[in-house]
Protein backbone atom coordinates (compact mmCIF):
# COMPACT_ATOMS: atom_id res chain seq x y z
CA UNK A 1 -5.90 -43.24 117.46
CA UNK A 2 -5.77 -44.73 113.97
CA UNK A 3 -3.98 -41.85 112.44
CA UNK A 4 -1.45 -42.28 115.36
CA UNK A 5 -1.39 -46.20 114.26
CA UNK A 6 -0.72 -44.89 111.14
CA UNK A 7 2.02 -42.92 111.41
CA UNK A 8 3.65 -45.24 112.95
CA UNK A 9 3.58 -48.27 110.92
CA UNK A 10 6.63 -48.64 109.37
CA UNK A 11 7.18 -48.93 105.66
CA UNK A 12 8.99 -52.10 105.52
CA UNK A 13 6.69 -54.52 106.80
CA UNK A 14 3.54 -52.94 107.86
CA UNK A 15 3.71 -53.16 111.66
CA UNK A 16 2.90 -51.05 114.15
CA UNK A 17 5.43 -50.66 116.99
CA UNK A 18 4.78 -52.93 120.28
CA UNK A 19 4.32 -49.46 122.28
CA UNK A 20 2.21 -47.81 119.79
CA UNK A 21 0.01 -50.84 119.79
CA UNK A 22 0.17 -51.06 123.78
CA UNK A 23 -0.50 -47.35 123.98
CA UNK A 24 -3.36 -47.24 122.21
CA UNK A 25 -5.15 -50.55 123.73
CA UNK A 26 -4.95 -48.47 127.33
CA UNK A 27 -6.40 -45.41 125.92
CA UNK A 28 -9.30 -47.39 124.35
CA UNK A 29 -9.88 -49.28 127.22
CA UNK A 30 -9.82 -45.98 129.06
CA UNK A 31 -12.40 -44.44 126.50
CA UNK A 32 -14.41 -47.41 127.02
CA UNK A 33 -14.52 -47.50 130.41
CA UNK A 34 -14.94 -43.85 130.84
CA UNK A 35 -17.94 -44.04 128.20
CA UNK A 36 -19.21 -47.04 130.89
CA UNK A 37 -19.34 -44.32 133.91
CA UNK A 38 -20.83 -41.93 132.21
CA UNK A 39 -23.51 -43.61 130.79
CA UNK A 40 -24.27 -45.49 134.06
CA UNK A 41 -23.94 -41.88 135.72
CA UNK A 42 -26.99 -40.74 132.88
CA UNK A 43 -29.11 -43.67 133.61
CA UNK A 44 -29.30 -43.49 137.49
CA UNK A 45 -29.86 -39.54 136.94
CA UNK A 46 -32.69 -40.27 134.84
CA UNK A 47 -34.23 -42.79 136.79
CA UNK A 48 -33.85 -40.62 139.74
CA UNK A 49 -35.86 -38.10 137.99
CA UNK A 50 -38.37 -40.80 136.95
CA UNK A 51 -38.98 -41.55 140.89
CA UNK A 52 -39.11 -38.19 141.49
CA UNK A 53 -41.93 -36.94 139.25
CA UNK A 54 -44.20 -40.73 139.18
CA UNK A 55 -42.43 -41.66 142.29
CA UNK A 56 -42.16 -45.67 143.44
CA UNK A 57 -43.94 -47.00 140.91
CA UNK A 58 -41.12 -46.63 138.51
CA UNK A 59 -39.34 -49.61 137.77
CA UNK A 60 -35.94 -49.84 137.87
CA UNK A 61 -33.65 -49.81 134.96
CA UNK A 62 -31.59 -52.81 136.21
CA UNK A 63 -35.07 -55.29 136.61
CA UNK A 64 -36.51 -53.86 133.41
């Protein structure tokens, strides 16, 4: 995303475009909130396996 930033500054004045700016905001928002998912989607995996093998006792993740 930088390099694409980048490249697209132009040589004048040092700005990136509005759409190259807007463009990548939504994909890191995207990254972020895929990252987000993903992680929460590890977590409650684990945590199911936690329960599993030491079963209620476990506490969960979310009351520490």
């Amino acid at each position: 995303m930088g390099g694409r930033a980048a490249d697209s500054v132009c040589e004048k004045n040092g700005v990136v475009p509005v759409e190259i700016a807007s463009a990548i905001s939504e994909e890191l928002v995207h990254v972020r909130t895929d990252f987000d998912v993903r992680f929460s989607s590890a977590v409650r995996t684990a945590f199911d396996m936690l329960v599993t093998e030491y079963g209620d006792g476990v506490r969960s993740p979310r009351t520490g």
